[in-house]
Each structure stands twice: as structure tokens, then as C-alpha cells.
Protein backbone atom coordinates (compact mmCIF):
# COMPACT_ATOMS: atom_id res chain seq x y z
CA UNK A 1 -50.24 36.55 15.29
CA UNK A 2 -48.15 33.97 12.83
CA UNK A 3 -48.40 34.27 9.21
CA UNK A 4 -49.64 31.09 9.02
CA UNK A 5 -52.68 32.00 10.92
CA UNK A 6 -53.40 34.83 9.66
CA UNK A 7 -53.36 32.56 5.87
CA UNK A 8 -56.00 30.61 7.27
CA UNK A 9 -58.17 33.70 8.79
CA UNK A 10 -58.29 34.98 5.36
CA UNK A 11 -58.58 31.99 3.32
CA UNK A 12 -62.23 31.78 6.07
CA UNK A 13 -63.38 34.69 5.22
CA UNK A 14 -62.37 34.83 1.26
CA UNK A 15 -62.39 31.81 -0.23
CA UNK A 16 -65.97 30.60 -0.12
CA UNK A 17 -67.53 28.50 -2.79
CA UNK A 18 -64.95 28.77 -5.14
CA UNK A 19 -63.96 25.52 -6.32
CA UNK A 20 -59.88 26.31 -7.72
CA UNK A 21 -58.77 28.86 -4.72
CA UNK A 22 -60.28 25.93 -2.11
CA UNK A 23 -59.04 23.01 -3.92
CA UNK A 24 -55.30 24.72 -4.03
CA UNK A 25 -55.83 25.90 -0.09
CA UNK A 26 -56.82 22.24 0.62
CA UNK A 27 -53.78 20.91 -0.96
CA UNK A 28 -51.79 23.83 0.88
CA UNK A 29 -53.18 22.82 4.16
CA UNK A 30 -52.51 19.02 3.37
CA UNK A 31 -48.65 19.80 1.99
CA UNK A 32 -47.81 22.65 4.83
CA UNK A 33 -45.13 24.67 4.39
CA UNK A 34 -41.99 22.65 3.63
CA UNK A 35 -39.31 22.32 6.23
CA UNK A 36 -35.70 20.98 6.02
CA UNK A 37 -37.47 17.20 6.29
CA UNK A 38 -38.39 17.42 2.78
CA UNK A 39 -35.55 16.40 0.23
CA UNK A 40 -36.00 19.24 -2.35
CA UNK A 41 -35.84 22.13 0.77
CA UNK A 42 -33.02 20.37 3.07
CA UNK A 43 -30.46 23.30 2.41
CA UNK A 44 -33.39 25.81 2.93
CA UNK A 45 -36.83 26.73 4.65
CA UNK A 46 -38.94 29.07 4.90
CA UNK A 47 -40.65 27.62 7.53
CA UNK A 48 -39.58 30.03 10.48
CA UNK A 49 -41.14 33.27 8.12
CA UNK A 50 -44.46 31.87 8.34
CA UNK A 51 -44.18 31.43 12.45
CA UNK A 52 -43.54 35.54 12.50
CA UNK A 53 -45.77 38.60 12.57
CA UNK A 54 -46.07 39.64 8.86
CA UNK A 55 -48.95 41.65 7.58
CA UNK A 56 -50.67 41.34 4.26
CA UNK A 57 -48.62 43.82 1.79
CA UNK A 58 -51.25 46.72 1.30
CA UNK A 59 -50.40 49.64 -2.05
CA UNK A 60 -48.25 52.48 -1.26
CA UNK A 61 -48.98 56.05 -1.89
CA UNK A 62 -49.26 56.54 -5.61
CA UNK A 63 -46.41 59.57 -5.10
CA UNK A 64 -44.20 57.04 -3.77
CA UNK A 65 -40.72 56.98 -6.00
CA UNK A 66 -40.17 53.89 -7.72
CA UNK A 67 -36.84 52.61 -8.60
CA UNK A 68 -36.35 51.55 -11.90
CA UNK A 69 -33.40 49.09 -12.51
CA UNK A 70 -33.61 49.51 -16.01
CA UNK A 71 -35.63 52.30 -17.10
CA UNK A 72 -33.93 53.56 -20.60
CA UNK A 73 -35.17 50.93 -21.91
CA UNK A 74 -37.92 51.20 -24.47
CA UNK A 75 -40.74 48.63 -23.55
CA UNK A 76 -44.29 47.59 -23.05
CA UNK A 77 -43.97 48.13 -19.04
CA UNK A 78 -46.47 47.04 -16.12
CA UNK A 79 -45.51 48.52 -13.12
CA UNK A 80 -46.50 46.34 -9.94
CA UNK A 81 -46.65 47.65 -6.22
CA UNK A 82 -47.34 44.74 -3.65
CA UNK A 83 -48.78 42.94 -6.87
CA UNK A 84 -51.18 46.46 -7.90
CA UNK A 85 -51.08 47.64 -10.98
CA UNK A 86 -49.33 51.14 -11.01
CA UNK A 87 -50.80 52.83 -14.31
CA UNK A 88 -49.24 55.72 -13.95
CA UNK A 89 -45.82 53.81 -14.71
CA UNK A 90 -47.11 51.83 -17.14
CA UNK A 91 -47.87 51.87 -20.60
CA UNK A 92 -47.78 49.53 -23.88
CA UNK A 93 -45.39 50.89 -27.00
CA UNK A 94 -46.50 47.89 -29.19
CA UNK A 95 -49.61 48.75 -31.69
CA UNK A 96 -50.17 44.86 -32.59
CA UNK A 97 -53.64 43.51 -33.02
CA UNK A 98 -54.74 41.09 -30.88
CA UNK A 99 -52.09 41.71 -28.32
CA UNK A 100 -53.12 41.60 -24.55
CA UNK A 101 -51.17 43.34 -21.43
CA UNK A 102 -52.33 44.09 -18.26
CA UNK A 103 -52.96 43.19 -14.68
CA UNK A 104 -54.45 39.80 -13.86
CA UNK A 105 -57.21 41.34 -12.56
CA UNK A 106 -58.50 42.92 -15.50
CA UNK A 107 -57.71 39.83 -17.67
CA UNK A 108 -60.32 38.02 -15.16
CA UNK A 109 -62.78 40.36 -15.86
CA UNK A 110 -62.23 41.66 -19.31
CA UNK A 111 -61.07 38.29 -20.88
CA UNK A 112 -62.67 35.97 -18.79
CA UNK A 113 -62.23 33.09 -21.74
CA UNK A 114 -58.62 33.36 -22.08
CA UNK A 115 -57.78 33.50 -18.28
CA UNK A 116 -59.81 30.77 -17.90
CA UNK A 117 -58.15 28.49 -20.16
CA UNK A 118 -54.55 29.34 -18.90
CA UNK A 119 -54.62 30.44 -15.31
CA UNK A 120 -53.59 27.90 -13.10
CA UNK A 121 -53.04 25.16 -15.99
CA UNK A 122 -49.19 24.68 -15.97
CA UNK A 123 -48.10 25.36 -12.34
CA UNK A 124 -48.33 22.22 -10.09
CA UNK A 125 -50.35 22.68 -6.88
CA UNK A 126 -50.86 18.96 -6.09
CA UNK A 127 -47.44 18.72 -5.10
CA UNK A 128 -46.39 22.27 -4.38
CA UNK A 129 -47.39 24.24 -1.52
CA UNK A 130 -46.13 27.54 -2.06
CA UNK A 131 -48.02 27.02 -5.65
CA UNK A 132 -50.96 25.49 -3.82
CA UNK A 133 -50.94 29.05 -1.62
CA UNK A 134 -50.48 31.34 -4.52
CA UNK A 135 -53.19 29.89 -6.79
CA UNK A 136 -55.97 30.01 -3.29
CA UNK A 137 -56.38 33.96 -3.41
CA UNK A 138 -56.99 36.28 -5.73
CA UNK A 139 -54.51 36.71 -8.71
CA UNK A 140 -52.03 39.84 -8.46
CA UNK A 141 -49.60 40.35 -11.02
CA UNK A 142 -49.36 40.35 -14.66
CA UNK A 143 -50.92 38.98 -17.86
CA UNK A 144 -49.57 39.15 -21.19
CA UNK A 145 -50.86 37.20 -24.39
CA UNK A 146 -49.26 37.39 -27.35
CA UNK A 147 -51.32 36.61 -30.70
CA UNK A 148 -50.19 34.47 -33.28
CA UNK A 149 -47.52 35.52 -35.83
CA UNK A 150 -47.17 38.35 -33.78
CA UNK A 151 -43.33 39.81 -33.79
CA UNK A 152 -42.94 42.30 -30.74
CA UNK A 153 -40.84 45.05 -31.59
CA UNK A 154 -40.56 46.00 -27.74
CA UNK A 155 -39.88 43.62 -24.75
CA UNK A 156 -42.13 43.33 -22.06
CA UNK A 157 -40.80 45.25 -18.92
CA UNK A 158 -42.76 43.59 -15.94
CA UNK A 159 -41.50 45.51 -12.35
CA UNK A 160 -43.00 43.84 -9.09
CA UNK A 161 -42.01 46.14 -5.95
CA UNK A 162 -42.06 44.86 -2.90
CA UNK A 163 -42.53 47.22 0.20
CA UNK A 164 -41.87 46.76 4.25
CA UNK A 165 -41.79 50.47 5.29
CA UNK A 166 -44.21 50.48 8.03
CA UNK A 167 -43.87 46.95 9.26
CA UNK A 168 -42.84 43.12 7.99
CA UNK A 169 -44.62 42.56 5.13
CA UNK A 170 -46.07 39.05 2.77
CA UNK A 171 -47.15 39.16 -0.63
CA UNK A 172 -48.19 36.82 -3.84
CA UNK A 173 -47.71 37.86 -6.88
CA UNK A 174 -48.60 35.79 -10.71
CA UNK A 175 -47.46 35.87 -13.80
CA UNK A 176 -49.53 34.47 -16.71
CA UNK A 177 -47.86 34.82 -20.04
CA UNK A 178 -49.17 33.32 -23.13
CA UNK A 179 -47.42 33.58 -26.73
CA UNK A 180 -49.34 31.96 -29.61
CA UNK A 181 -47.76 30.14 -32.46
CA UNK A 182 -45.18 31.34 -34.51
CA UNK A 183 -44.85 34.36 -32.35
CA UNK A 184 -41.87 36.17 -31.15
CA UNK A 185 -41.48 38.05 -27.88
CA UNK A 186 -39.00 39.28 -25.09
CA UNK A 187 -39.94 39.38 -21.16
CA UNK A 188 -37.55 41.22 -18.66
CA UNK A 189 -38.99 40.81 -14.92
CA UNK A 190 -37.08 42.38 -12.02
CA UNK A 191 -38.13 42.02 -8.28
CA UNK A 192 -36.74 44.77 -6.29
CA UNK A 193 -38.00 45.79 -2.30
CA UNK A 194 -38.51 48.73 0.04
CA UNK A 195 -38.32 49.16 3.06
CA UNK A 196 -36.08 48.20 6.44
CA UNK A 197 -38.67 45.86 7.82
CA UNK A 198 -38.22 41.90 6.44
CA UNK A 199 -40.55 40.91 3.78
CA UNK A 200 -41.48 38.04 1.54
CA UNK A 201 -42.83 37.87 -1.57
CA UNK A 202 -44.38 34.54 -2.69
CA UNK A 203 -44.19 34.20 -7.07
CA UNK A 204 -46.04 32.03 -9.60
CA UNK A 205 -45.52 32.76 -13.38
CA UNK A 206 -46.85 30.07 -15.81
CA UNK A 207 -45.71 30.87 -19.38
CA UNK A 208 -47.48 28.56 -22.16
CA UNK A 209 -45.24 28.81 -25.96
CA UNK A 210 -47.01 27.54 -28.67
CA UNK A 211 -46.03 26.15 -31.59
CA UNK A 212 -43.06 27.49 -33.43
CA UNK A 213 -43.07 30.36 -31.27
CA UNK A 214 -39.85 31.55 -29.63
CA UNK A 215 -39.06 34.12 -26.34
CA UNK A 216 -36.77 35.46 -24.25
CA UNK A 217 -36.92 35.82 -20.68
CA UNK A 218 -34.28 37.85 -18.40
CA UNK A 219 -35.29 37.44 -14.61
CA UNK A 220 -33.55 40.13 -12.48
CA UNK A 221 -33.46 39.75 -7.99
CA UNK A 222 -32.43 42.66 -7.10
CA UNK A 223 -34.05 43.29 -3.78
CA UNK A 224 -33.07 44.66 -0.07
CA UNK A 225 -30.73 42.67 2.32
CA UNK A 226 -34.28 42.12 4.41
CA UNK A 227 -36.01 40.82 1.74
CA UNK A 228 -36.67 36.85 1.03
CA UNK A 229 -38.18 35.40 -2.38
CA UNK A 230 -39.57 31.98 -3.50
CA UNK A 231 -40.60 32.02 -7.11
CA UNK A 232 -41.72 28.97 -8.86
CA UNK A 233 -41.71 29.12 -13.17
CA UNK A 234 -43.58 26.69 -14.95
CA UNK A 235 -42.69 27.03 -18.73
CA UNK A 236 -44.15 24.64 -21.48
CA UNK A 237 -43.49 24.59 -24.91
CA UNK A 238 -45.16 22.84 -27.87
CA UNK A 239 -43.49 21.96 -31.24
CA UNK A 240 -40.39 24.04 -33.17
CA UNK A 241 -40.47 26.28 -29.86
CA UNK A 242 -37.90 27.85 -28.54
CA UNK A 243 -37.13 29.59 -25.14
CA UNK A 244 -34.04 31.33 -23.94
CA UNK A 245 -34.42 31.65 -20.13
CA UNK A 246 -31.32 33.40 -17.92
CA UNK A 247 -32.09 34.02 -14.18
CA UNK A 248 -30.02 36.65 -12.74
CA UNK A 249 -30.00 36.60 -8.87
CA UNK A 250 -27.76 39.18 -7.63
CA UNK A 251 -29.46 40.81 -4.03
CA UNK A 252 -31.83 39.58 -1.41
CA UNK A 253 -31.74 38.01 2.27
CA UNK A 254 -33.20 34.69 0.99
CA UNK A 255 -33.67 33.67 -2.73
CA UNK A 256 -35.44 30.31 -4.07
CA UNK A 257 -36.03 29.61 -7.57
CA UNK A 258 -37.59 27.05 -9.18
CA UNK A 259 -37.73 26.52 -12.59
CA UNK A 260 -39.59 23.94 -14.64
CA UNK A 261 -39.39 23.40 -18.18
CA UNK A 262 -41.79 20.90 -19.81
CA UNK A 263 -40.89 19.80 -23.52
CA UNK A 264 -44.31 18.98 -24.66
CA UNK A 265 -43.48 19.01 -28.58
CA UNK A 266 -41.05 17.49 -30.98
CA UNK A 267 -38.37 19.41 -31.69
CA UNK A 268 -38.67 21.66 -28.39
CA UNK A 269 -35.49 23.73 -27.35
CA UNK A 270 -34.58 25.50 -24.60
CA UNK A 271 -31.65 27.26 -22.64
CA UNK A 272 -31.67 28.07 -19.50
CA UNK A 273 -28.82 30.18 -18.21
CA UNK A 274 -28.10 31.80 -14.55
CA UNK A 275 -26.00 34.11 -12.85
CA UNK A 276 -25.76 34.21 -8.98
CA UNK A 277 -23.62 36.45 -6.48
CA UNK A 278 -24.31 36.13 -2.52
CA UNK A 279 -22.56 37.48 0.29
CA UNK A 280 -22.68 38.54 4.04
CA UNK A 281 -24.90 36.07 5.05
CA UNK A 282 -27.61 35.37 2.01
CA UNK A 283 -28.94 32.30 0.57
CA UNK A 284 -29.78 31.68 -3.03
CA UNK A 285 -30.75 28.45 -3.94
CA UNK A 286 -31.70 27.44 -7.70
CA UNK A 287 -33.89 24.41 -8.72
CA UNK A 288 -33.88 23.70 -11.95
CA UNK A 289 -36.03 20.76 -13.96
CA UNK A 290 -36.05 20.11 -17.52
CA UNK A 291 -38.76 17.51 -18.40
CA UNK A 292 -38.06 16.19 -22.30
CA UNK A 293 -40.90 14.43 -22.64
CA UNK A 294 -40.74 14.28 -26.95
CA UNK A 295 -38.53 13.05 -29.08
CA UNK A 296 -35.99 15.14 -31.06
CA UNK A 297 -35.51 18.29 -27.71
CA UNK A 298 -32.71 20.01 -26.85
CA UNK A 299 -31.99 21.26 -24.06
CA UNK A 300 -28.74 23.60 -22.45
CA UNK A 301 -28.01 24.47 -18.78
CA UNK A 302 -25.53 26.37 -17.49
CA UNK A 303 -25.55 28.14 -13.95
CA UNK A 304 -22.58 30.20 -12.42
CA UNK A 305 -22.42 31.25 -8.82
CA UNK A 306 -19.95 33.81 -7.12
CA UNK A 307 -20.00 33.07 -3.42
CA UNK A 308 -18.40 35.80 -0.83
CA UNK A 309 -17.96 35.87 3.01
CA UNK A 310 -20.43 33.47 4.55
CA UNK A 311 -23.25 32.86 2.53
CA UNK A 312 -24.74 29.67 0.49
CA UNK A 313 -25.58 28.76 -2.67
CA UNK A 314 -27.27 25.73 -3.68
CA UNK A 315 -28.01 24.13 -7.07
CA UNK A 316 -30.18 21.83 -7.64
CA UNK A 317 -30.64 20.37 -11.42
CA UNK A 318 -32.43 17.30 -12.98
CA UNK A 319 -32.65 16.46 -16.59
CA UNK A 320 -35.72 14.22 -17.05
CA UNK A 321 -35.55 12.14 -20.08
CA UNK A 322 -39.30 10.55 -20.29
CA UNK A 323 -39.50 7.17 -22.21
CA UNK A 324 -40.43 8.14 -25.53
CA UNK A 325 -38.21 11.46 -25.95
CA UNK A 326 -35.72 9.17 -27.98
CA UNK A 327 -32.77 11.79 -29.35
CA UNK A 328 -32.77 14.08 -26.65
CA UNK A 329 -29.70 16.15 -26.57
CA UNK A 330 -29.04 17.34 -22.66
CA UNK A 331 -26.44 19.34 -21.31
CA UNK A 332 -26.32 20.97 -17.79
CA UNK A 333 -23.51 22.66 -15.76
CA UNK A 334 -23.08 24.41 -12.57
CA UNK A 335 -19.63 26.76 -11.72
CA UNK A 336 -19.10 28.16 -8.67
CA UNK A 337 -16.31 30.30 -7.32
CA UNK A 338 -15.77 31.29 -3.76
CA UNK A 339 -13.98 34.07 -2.95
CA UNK A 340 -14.01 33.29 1.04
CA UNK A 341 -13.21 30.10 2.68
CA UNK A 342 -16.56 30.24 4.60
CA UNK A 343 -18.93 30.19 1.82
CA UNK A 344 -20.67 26.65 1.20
CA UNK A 345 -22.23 25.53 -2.00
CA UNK A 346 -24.20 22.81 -2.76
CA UNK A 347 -24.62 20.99 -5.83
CA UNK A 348 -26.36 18.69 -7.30
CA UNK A 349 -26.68 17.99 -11.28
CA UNK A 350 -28.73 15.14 -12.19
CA UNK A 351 -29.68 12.49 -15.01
CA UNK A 352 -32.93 10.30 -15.20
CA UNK A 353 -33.11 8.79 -18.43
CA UNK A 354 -35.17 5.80 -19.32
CA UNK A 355 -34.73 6.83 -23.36
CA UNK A 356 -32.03 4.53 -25.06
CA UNK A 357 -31.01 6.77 -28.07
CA UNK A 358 -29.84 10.29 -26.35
CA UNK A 359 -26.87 12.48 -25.46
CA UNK A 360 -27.02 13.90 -22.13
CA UNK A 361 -24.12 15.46 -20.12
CA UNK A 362 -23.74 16.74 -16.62
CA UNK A 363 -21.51 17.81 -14.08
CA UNK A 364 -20.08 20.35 -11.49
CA UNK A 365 -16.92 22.60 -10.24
CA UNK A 366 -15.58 24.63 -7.51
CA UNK A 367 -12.99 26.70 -6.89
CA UNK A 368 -11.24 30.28 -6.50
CA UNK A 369 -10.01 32.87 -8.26
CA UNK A 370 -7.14 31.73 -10.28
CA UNK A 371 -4.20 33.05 -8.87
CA UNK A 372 -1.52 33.09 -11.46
CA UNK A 373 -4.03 35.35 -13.27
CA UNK A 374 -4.63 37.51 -10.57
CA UNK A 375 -0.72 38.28 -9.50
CA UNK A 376 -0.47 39.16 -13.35
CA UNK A 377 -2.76 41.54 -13.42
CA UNK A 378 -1.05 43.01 -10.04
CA UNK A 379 2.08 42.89 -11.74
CA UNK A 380 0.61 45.58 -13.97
CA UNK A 381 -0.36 47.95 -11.34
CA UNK A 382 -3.76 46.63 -11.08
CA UNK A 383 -5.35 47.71 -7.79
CA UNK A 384 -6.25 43.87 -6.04
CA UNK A 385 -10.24 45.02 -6.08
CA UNK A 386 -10.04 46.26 -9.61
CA UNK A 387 -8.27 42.77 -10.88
CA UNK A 388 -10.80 40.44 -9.00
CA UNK A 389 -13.73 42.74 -10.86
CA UNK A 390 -11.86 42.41 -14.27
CA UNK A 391 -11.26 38.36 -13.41
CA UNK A 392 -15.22 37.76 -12.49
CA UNK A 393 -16.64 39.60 -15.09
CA UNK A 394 -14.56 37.78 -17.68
CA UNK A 395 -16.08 34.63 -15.19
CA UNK A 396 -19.45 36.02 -16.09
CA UNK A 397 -19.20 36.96 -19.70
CA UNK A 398 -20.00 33.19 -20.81
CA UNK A 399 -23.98 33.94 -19.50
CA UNK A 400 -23.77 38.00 -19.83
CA UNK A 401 -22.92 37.19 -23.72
CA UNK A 402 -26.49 35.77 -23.80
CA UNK A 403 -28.36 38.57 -22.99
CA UNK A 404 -29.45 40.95 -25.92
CA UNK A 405 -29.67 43.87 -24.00
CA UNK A 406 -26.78 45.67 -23.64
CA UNK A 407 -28.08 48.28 -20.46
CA UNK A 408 -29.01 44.73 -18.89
CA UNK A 409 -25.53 43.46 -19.44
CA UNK A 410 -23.71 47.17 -18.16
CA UNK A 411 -25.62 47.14 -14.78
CA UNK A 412 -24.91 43.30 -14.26
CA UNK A 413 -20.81 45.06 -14.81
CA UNK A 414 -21.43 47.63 -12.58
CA UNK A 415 -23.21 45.32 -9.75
CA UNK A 416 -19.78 43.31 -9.67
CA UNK A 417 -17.52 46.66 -9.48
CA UNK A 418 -19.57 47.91 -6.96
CA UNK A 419 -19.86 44.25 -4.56
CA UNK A 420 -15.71 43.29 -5.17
């Protein structure tokens, strides 16, 4: 039995009189699952999963090792098999009052006001199926609110495991982080995958900044060479806010991001950074919208691809500069380098701008590894896989720079040692 039918079976059987799930499975049903038809998925589709035999991801044995990407850290931590809670793994280092972190499950029942007034509010499900699918069943993932004036001392580690041991496996998982005004907080979210069998993992996270408040966000794929993601990120921010967001997509069959910014408030500003390496023959494609919809926002893009054997890469940006969000400052870049002459990129920066008084830049390159500098460094006795390491990490330091945590920035190093 097909995916797809087995979404309807248990949207039959589950969703009953519920007005949101059967609202977002109508508009699922009336968008279907994009194909290569549809502008914004023409380089990708994950049509053909959704025609295969995958089962429902169930929780693994709570004995079951779980690989931790980045565990010296020191952080509030959820731990998330198949989108369940692991509480064993988790725990919360931050004694602030007010402060809210667990499952989505128990913020539905334990703080039914606040998930009530966020869940499902950002992410668009009119126009976006995979949205329209995730928001239909019940909520798996993570919840974090942040109170106001509240200055985390810890970041918030948030681990979703995906597993395919037994057979092909589909899961959703949410993310619902709110930070109050004139708080401060830090959110590192990995997505790693066991298993041989193929899997997919299906990801919502709406993140809602208030006023003057300000986070950082470090998204790490890491996940088997049989695993495929789509996650969609919805971020608004209100006035003074700021948001540093870096997506770091380094392992995976099939990777799609999309990431929407909304600048709701005056004086908004956000970066958005990304680091992407694909080889054999994986597909990561990045979608990126910035919406500056006040006046006075800034906003900075920059995404960097390393491209090997014969994979492809796409990128996909738009600046939107709405009517009234007079002195906008935009900037948005995308790099690639391909280190095979059968990898394919595709890019696409763009500009819509019906604001008169702005600054907005965009554009694109591709190319190799400069050769000059890499006979050099042979010159010096410089193995050849040793000097292309030392030439694309100096490629990568621009967006590695940018991230605060130095473990972070070592295993990004030792990721590119390990793949040149």
C-alpha cells in the first residue's frame, strides 16, 4: 500500500470533528503533493516517496543508543525519537521563571492557552501541502517558550532521530518556539537517521520573536545516505528583533528547506546564513524568502554550497520588499563550488520590490577550486586531499565564523576532512 493511501486511511479514522487537523487535510487533499509541474519544486519532488510502501515511524526501544552530534555541550536538551519525547535524554539546565520546554504534547495538555494561541499561526497551510499535512495529525516534536526579559544562559539542544531499522519509514515532526519580548535565547536542532531502510521525515517549526527580543538558531542535517527531509521554517519577528539563522546541510539522500522570514516590525533584522556539501548522488535544495514588510529592516543572506561527484544543489532566494517597508536594506548571495564536472547547481536569487527608498543587492557564482592556490600548497608538500580540505574550509570560514559555538564549528572541520 502507497503512502499516500495509507495518509488518507488514517486521516479517516483520526481526524474526526476537529476543525484545524480537517481544514489543513482538506487543503492537503486539494494542493496534493507537489510534483516537478509546480514552479517552486521543478528541480525536485517528492512525489515518487509517497507512491512507495512506507510505514508510520513507531518509538524504538528506550535502550536503543542514540547518537549525539554534539553532546559536550551544556544545554536545555529534548531528545526526540520518531517525534517521542525521550526523557531519559533530556533534561532542562536553565532555572528561569516562567520558562516552558517540552514535547508538544504536553504543551497541548498542560498549557492549553499558550499552544492555542501559537500552534499553527505562522506556518502557511493554504498554500503549502507538506504544511497542510503536518498541521492534520497530531503534533510531535518540541515546544519551547521563552518569557519575557528572560536571558538563557544555556541553548536549547533539540535532537529529532529518525529510524528505518525494520522497514521504510515516514514521520512529522513540529517545532513551536516562542521567545517573548526583550528576551534572549539560542536553538541548535540537528536531524540525524537510523537505519538501512529509506525514510522521510516531514518538519514544521514556527518560531514567533517578539519585540526586542533576539535568537540564534543553528540547524544541523546530518542524516543517513537513505534518508530524505523536507522542512519548512516560518520565522516572524516584531519590532527591534533580531534573528541570526545558519542552516547547515551536510548528509542525507534528499534535503529541502524552506525558510521564511516575515519582518512584521520596524526595525526588524535578520541573517540568514547556510552551509551545504552534497555528493554521490544527493540533492539539497534551499528556499529561502525574506518578506520586509516594515519600514526601516535589514536583512543579510548568504548561502555557500560545495558540490562533489554527481549530485545537485539548488538555491532558490527571493527578497520581498512589500510597499510600505520604505528603507529596507537587502542583501543576498549564493557561492557554489564544484569539485566534479558532473555536479549541477541551480540558482536563483531574486528581487521584488515595489518600495522606492531601499538598498537591495543580489547575485550568484560558480566555480572550482582555485588552482594557483592549490599547486601552492602542493608545492609545499601538501598531500592533494589535505590542500583541497585546507582550501574549503578557508571557503567555509565566512559562515563557520558566525556560529558561537566552537564544538559546532570543529565537527563542521572535521565533516570536510573526513568527505575530501
Amino acid at each position: 500500500m502507497s503512502l499516500l493511501q495509507k495518509i488518507k486511511d488514517k486521516a479517516s479514522l483520526e481526524l474526526g470533528q476537529k476543525p484545524l487537523q480537517n481544514n489543513a487535510y482538506a487543503s492537503f487533499e486539494n494542493l496534493g503533493i507537489p510534483s516537478r509541474k509546480h514552479e517552486e519544486w521543478k528541480y525536485l519532488s517528492f512525489k515518487n516517496t509517497f507512491e512507495q510502501d512506507f510505514d508510520w515511524a513507531s518509538e524504538i526501544a528506550p535502550n536503543t543508543d542514540i547518537p549525539s552530534l554534539l553532546h559536550e555541550i551544556k544545554a536545555n536538551r529534548l531528545v526526540f525519537v520518531n517525534g517521542v519525547l525521550s526523557a531519559s535524554h533530556s533534561r532542562v539546565e536553565d532555572a528561569i521563571e516562567g520558562l516552558i520546554v517540552c514535547s508538544l504534547e504536553e504543551a497541548q495538555t498542560q498549557h492549553a492557552d499558550l499552544f492555542a494561541k501559537h500552534f499553527a499561526q505562522y506556518a502557511n497551510v493554504e498554500q503549502e501541502a507538506f504544511n497542510a499535512l503536518n498541521t492534520a495529525f497530531k503534533p510531535q516534536g518540541s515546544f519551547v517558550y521563552v518569557p519575557a526579559n528572560a536571558q538563557c544562559q544555556f541553548p536549547f539542544f533539540i535532537q529529532h532521530i529518525t529510524t528505518s531499522i525494520n522497514a521504510p519509514s515516514f514521520v512529522q515532526l513540529r517545532n513551536l518556539w516562542v521567545v517573548e519580548a526583550q528576551a534572549k535565547a539560542k536553538f541548535i536542532e540537528v536531524y540525524e537517521s537510523k537505519g538501512e531502510h529509506a525514510s522521510m521525515s516531514n518538519v514544521v517549526s514556527e518560531i514567533a520573536i517578539a519585540e526586542s527580543a533576539s535568537i540564534e538558531n543553528y540547524k544541523i542535517q546530518q542524516q543517513g545516505k537513505h534518508a530524505q527531509l523536507n522542512h519548512y521554517t516560518q520565522i516572524q519577528q516584531a519590532t527591534y528583533s533580531n534573528c541570526k539563522q545558519i542552516t547547515l546541510s551536510l548528509s542525507g539522500a534528499i534535503i529541502r528547506n524552506n525558510l521564511h522570514f516575515q519582518l512584521k516590525g520596524v526595525q526588524a533584522n535578520c541573517l540568514l546564513y547556510g552551509l551545504y556539501y552534497t555528493d554521490a548522488k544527493r540533492t539539497v535544495d534551499n528556499h529561502t524568502r525574506v518578506d520586509h514588510i516594515s519600514p526601516n529592516c535589514t536583512s543579510d543572506e548568504k548561502y555557500k554550497g560545495i558540490l562533489k561527484d554527481e549530485s545537485t544543489a539548488v538555491f532558490n532566494g527571493k527578497i520581498m520588499v512589500h510597499l510600505d517597508a520604505q528603507k529596507t536594506a537587502a542583501y543576498q548571495r549564493n557561492q557554489n563550488i564544484l569539485l566534479s564536472n558532473n555536479a549541477t547547481i541551480y540558482t536563483k536569487p531574486q528581487l521584488e520590490i515595489f518600495a522606492d527608498d531601499v538598498k537591495c543587492t543580489h547575485g550568484a557564482t560558480i566555480g572550482s577550486l582555485d588552482e594557483k592556490s592549490l599547486f601552492y600548497l602542493r608545492s609545499r608538500g601538501i598531500p592533494e586531499a589535505v590542500a583541497k580540505s585546507m582550501l574549503l574550509k578557508a571557503y567555509a570560514k565566512d559562515i563557520t565564523d558566525l556560529i558561537e559555538e566552537p564544538i559546532l564549528v570543529q565537527a563542521i572541520d572535521a565533516f570536510i576532512e573526513k568527505s575530501i
